[in-house]
PDB file of N, CA and C in Angstrom:
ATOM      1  N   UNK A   1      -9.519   5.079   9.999  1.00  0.00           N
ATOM      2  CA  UNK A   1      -9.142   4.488   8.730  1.00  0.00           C
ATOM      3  C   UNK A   1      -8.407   3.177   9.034  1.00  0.00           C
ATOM      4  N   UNK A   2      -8.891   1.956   8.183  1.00  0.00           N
ATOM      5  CA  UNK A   2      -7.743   0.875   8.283  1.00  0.00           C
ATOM      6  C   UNK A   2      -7.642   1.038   7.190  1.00  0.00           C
ATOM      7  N   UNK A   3      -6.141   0.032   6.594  1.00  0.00           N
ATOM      8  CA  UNK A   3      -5.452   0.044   5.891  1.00  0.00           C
ATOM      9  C   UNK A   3      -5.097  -1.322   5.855  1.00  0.00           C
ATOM     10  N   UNK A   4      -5.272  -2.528   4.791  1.00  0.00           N
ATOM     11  CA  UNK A   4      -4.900  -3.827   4.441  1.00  0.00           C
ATOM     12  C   UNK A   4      -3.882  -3.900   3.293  1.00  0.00           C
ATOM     13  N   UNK A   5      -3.100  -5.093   3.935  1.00  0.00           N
ATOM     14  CA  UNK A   5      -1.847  -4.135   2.702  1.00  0.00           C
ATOM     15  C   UNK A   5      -1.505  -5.932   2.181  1.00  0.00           C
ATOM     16  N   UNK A   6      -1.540  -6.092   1.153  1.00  0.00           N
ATOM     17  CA  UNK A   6      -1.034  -7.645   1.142  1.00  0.00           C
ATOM     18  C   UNK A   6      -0.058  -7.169  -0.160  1.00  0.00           C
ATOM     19  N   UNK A   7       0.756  -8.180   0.111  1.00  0.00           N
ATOM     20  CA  UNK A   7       1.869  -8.393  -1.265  1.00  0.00           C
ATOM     21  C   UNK A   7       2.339  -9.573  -1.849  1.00  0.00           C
ATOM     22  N   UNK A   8       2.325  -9.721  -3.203  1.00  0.00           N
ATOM     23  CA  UNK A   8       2.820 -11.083  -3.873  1.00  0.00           C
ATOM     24  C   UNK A   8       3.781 -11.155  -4.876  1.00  0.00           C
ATOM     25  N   UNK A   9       4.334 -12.059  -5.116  1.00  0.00           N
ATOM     26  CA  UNK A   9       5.124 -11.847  -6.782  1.00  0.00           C
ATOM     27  C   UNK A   9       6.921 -11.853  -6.427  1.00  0.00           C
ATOM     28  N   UNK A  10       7.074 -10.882  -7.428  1.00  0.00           N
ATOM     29  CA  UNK A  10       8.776 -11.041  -6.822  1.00  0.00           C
ATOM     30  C   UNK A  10       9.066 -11.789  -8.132  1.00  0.00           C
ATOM     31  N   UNK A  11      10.631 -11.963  -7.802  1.00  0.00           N
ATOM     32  CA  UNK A  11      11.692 -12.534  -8.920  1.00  0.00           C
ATOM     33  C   UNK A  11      10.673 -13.909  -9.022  1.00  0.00           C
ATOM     34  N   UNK A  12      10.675 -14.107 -10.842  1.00  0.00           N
ATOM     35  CA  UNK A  12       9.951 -15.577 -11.033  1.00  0.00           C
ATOM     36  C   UNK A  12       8.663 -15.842 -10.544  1.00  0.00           C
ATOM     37  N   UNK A  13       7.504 -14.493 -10.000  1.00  0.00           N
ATOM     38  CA  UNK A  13       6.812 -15.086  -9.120  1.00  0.00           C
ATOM     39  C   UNK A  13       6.876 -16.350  -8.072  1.00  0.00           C
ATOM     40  N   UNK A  14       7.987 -15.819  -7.216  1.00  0.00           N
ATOM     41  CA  UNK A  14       7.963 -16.558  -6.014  1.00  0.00           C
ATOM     42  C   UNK A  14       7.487 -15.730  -4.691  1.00  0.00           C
ATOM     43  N   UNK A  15       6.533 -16.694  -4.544  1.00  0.00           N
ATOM     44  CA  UNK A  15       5.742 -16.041  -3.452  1.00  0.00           C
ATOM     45  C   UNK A  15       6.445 -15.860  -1.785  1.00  0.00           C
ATOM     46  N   UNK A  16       8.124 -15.951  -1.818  1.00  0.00           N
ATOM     47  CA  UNK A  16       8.777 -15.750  -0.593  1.00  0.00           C
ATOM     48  C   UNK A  16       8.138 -14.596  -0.075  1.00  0.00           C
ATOM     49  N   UNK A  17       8.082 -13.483  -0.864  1.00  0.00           N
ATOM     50  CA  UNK A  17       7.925 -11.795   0.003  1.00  0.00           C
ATOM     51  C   UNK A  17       6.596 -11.742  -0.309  1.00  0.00           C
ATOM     52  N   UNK A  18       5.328 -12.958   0.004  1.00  0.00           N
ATOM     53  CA  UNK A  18       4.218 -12.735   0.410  1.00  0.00           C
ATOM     54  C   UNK A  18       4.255 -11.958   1.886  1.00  0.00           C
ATOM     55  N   UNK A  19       3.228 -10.890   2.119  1.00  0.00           N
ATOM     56  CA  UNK A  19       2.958 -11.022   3.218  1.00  0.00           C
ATOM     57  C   UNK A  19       1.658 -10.137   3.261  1.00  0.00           C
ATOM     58  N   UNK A  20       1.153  -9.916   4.904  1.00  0.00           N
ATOM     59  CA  UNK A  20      -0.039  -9.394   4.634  1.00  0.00           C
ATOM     60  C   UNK A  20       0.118  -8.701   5.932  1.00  0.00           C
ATOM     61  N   UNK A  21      -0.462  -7.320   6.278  1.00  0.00           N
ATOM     62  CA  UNK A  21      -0.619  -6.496   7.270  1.00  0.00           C
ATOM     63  C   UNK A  21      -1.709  -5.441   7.109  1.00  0.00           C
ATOM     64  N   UNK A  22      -2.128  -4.978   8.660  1.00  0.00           N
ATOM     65  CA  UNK A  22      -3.498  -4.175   9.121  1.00  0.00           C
ATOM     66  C   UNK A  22      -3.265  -3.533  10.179  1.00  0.00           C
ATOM     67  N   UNK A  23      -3.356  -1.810   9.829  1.00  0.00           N
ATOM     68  CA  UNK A  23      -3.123  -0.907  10.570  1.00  0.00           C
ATOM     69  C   UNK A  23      -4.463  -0.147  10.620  1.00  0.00           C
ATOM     70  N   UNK A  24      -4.989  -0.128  12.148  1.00  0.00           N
ATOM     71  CA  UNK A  24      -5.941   1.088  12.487  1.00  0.00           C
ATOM     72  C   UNK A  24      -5.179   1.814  12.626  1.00  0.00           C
ATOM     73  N   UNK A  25      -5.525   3.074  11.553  1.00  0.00           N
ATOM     74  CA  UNK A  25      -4.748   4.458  12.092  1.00  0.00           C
ATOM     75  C   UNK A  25      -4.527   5.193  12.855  1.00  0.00           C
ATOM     76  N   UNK A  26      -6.006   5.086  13.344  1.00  0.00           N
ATOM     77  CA  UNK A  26      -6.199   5.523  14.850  1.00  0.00           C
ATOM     78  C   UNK A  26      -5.752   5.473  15.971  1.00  0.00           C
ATOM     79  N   UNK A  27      -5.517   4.521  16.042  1.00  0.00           N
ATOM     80  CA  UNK A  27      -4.542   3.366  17.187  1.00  0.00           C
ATOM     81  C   UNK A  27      -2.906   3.827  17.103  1.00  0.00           C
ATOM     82  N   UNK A  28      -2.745   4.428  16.115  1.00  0.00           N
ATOM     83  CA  UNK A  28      -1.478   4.863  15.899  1.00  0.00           C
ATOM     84  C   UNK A  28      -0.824   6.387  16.297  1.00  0.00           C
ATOM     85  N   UNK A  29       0.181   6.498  17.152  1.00  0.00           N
ATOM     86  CA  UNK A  29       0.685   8.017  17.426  1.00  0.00           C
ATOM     87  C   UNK A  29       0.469   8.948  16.664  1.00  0.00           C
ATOM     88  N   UNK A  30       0.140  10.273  17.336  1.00  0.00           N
ATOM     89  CA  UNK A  30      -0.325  11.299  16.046  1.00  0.00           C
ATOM     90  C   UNK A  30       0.402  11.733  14.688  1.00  0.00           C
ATOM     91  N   UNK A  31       2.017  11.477  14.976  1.00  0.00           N
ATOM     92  CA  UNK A  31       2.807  11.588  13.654  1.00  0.00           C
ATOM     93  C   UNK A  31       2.204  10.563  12.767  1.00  0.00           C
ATOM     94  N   UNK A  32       2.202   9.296  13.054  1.00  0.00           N
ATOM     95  CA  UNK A  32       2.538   8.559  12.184  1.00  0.00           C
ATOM     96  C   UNK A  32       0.810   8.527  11.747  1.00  0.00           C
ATOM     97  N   UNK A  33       0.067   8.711  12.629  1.00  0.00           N
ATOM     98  CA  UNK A  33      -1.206   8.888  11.599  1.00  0.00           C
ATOM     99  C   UNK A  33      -1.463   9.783  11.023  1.00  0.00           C
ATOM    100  N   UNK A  34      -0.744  11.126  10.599  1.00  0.00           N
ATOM    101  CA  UNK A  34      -0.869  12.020   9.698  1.00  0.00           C
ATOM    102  C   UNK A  34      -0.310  11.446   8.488  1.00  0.00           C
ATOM    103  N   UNK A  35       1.338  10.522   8.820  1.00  0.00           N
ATOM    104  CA  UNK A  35       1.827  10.157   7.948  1.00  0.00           C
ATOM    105  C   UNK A  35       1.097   8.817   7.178  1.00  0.00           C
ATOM    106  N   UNK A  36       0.521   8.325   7.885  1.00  0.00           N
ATOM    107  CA  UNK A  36      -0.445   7.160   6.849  1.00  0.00           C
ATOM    108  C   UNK A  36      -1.343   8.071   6.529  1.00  0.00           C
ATOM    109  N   UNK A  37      -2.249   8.527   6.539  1.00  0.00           N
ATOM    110  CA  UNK A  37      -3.271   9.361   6.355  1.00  0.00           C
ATOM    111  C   UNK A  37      -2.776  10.462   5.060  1.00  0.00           C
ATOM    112  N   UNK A  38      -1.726  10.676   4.981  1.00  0.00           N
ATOM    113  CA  UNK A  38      -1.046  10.957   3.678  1.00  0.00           C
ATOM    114  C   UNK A  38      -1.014  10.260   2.589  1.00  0.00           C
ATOM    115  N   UNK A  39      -0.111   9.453   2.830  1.00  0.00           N
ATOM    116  CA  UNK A  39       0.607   8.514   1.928  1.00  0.00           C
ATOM    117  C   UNK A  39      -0.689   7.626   1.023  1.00  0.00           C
ATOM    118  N   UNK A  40      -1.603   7.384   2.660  1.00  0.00           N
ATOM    119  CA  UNK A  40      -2.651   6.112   1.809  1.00  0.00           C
ATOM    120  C   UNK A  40      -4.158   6.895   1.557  1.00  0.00           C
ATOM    121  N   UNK A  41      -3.914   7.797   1.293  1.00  0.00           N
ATOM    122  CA  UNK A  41      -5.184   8.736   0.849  1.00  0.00           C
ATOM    123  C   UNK A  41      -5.988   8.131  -0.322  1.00  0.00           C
ATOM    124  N   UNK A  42      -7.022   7.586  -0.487  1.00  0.00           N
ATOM    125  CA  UNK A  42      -7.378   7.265  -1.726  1.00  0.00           C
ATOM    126  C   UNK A  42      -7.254   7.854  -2.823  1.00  0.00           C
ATOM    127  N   UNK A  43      -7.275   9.087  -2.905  1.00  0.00           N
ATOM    128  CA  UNK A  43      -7.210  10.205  -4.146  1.00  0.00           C
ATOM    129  C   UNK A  43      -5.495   9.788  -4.712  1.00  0.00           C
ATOM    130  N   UNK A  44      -4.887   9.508  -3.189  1.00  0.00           N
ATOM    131  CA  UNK A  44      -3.303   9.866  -3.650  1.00  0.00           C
ATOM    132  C   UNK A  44      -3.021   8.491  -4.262  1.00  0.00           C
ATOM    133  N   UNK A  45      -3.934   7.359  -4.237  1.00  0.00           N
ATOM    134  CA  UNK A  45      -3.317   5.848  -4.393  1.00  0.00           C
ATOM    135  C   UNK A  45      -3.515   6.025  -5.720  1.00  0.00           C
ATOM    136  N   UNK A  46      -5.342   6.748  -6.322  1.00  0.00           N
ATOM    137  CA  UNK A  46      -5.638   6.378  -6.795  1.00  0.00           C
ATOM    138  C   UNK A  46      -4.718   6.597  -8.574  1.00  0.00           C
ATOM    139  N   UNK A  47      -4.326   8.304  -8.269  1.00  0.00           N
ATOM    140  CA  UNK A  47      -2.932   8.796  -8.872  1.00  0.00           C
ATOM    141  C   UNK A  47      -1.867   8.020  -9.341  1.00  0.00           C
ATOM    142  N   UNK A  48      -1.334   7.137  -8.014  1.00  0.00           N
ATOM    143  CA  UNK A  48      -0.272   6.521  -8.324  1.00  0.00           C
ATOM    144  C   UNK A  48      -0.702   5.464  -9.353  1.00  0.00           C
ATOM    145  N   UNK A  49      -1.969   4.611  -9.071  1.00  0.00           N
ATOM    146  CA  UNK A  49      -2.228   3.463  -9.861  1.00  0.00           C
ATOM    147  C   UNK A  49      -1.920   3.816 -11.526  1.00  0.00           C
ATOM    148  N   UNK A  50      -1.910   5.436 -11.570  1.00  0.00           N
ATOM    149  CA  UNK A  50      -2.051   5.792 -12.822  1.00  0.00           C
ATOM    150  C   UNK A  50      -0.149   5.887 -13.433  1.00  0.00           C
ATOM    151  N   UNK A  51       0.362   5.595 -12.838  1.00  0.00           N
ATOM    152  CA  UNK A  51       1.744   5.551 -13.074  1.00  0.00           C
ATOM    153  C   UNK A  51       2.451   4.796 -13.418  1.00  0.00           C
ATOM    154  N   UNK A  52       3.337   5.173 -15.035  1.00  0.00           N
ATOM    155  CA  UNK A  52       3.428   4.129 -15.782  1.00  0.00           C
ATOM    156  C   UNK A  52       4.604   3.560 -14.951  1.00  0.00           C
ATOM    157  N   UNK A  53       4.702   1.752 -15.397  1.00  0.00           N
ATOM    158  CA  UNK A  53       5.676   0.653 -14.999  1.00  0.00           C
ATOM    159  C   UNK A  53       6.198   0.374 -15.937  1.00  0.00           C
ATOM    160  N   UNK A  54       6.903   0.620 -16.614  1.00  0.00           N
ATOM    161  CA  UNK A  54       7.378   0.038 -17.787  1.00  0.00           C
ATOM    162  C   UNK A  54       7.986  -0.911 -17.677  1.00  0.00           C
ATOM    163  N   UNK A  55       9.130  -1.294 -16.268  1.00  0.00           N
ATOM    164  CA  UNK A  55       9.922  -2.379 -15.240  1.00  0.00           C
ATOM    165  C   UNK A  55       9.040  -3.196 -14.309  1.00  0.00           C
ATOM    166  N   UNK A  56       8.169  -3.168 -14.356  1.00  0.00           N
ATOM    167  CA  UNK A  56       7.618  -4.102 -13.625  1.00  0.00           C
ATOM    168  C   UNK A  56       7.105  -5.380 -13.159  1.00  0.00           C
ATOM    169  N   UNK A  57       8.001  -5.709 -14.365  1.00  0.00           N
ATOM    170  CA  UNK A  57       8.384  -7.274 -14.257  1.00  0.00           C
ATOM    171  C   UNK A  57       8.810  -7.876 -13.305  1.00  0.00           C
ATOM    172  N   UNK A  58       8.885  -9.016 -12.441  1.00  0.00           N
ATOM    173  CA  UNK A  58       9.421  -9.460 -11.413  1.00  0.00           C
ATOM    174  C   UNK A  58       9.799  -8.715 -10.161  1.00  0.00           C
ATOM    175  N   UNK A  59       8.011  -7.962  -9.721  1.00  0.00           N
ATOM    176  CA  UNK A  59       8.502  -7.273  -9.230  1.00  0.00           C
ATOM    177  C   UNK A  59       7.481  -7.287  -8.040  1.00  0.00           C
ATOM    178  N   UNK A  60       7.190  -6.723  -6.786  1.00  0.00           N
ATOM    179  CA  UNK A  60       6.512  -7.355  -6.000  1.00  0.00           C
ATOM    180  C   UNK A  60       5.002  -6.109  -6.372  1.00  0.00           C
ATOM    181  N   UNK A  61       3.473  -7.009  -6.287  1.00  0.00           N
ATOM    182  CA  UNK A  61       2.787  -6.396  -6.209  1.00  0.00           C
ATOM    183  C   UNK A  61       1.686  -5.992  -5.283  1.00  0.00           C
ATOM    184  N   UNK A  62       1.208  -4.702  -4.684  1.00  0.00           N
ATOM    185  CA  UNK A  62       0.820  -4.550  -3.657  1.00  0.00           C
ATOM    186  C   UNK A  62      -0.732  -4.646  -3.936  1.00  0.00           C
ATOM    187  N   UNK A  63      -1.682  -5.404  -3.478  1.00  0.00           N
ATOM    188  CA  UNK A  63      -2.881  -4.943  -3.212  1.00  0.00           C
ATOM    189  C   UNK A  63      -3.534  -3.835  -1.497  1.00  0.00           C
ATOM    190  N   UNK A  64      -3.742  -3.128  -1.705  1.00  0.00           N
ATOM    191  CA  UNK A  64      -4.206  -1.737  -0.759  1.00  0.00           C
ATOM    192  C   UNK A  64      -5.220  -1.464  -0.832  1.00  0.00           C
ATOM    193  N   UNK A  65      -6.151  -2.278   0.632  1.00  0.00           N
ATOM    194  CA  UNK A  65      -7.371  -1.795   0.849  1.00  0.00           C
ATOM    195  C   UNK A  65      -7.647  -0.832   2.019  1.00  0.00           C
ATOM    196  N   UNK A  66      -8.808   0.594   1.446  1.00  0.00           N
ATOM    197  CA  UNK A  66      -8.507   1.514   2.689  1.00  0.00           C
ATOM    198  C   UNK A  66     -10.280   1.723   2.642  1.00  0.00           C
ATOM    199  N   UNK A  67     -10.113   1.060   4.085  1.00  0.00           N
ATOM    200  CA  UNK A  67     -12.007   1.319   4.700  1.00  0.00           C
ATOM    201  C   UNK A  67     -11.578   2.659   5.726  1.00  0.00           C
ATOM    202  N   UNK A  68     -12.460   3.700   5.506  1.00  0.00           N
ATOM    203  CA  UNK A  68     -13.122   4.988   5.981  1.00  0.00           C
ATOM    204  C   UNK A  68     -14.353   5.013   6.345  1.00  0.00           C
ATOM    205  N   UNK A  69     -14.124   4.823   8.069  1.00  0.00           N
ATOM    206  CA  UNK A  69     -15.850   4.938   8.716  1.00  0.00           C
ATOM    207  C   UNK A  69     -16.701   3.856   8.113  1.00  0.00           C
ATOM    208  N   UNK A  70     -18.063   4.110   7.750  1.00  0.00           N
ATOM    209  CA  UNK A  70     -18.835   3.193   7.401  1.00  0.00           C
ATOM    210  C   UNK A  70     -19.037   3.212   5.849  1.00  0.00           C
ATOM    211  N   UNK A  71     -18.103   4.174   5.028  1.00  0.00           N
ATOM    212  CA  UNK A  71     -17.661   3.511   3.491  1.00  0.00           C
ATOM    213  C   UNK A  71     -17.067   2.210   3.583  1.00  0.00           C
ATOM    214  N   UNK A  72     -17.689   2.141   1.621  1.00  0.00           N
ATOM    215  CA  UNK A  72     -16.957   0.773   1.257  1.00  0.00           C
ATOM    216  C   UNK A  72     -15.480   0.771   1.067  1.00  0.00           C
ATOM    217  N   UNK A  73     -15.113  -0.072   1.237  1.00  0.00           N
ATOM    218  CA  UNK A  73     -13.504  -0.356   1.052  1.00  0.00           C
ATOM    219  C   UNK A  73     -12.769   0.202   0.006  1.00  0.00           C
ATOM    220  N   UNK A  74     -12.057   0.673  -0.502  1.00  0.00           N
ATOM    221  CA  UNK A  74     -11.133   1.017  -1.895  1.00  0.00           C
ATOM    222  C   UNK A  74     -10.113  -0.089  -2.051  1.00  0.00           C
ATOM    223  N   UNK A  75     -10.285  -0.818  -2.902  1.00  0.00           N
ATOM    224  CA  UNK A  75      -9.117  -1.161  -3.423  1.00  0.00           C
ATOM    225  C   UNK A  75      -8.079  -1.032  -4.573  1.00  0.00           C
ATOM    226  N   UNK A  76      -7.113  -1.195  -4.288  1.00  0.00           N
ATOM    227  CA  UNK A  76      -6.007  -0.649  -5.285  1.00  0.00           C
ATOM    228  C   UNK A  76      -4.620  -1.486  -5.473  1.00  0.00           C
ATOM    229  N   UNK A  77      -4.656  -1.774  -6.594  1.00  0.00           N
ATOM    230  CA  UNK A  77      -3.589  -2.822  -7.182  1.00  0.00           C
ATOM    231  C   UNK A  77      -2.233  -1.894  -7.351  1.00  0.00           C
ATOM    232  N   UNK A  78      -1.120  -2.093  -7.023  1.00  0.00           N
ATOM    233  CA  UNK A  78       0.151  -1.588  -7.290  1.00  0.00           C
ATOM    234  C   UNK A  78       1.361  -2.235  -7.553  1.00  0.00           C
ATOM    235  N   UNK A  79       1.963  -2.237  -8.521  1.00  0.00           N
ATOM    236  CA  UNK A  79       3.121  -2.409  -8.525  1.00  0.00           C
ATOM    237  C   UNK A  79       4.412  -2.007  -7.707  1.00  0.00           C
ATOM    238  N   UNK A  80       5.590  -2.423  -7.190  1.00  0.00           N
ATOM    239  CA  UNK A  80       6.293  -1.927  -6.127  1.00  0.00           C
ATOM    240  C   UNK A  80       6.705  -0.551  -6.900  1.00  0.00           C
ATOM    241  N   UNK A  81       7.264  -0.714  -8.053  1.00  0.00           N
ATOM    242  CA  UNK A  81       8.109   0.468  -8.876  1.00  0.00           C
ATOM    243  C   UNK A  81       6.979   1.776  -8.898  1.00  0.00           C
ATOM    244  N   UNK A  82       5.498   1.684  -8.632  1.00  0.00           N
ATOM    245  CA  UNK A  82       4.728   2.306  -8.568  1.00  0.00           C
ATOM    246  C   UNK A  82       4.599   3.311  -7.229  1.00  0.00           C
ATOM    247  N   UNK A  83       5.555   2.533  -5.825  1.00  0.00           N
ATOM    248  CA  UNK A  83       5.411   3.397  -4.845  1.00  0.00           C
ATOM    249  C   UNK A  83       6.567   4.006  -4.546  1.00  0.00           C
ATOM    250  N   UNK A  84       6.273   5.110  -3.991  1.00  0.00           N
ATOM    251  CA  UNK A  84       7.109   5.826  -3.725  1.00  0.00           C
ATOM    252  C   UNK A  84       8.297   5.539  -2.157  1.00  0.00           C
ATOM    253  N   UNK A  85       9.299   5.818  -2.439  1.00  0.00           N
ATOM    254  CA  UNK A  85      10.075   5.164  -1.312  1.00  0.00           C
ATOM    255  C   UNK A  85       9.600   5.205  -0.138  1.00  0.00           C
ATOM    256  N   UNK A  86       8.968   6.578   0.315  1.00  0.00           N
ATOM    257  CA  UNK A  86       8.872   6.729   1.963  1.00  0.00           C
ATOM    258  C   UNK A  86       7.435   6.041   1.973  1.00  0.00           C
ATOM    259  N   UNK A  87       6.411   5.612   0.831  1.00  0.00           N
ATOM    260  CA  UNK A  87       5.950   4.904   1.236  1.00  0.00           C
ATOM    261  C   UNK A  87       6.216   3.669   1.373  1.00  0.00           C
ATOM    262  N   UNK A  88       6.892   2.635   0.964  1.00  0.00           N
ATOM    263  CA  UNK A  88       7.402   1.496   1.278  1.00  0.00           C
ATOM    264  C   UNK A  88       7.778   1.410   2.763  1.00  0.00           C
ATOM    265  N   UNK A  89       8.595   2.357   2.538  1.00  0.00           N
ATOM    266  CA  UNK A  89       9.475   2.745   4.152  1.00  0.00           C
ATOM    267  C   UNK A  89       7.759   2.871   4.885  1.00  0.00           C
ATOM    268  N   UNK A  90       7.472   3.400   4.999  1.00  0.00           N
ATOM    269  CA  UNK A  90       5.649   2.945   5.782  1.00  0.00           C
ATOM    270  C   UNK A  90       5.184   1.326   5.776  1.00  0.00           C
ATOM    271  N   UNK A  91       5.376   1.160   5.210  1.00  0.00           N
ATOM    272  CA  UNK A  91       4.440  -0.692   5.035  1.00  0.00           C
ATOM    273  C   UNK A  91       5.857  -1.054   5.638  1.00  0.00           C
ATOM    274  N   UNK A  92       6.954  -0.514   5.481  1.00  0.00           N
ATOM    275  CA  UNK A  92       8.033  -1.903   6.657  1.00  0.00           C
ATOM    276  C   UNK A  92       7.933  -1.661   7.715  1.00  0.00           C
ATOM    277  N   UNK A  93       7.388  -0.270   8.164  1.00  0.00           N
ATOM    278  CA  UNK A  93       6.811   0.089   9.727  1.00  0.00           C
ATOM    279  C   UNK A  93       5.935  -0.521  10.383  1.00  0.00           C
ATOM    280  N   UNK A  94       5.023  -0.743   9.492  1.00  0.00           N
ATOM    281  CA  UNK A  94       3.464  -1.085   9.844  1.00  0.00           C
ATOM    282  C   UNK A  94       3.728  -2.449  10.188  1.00  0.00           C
TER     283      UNK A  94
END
């Protein structure tokens, strides 16, 4: 599984806390690829996308693309208030 993680926005849309990162999971120690392999499950993103923001104003937003083998890519738009802490705490790892 990779995992493309880009982010934009923020206070005023200022694009300071742009950034962009790419994790083969594979490549990664067996904890922590259970723990991505959790967190960035498509089923589980796709859930969250469904979660209301009512605050999500000025706030940073994640685009999350997850290619599996020789499937097409998933992508998934998120708001920060949309993820859950220990996943954040994941993307500052990565």
């Amino acid at each position: 599984m990779i995992i493309d993680i880009t982010a934009q926005g923020g206070f005023g849309g200022i694009t300071a806390a742009a950034m962009k990162k790419t994790i083969d999971v594979d490549q990664q120690p067996r904890q922590m690829q259970q723990e991505l392999c959790d967190a960035f499950e498509p089923r589980e993103l796709q859930r969250l996308t469904r979660t209301p923001c009512p605050d999500c104003a000025d706030r940073l937003t994640y685009r999350i693309t997850v290619t599996e083998g020789q499937e097409n890519p998933q992508v998934f738009t998120l708001r920060e208030d949309q993820l859950p802490p220990e996943m954040l705490d994941l993307i500052d790892q990565m």
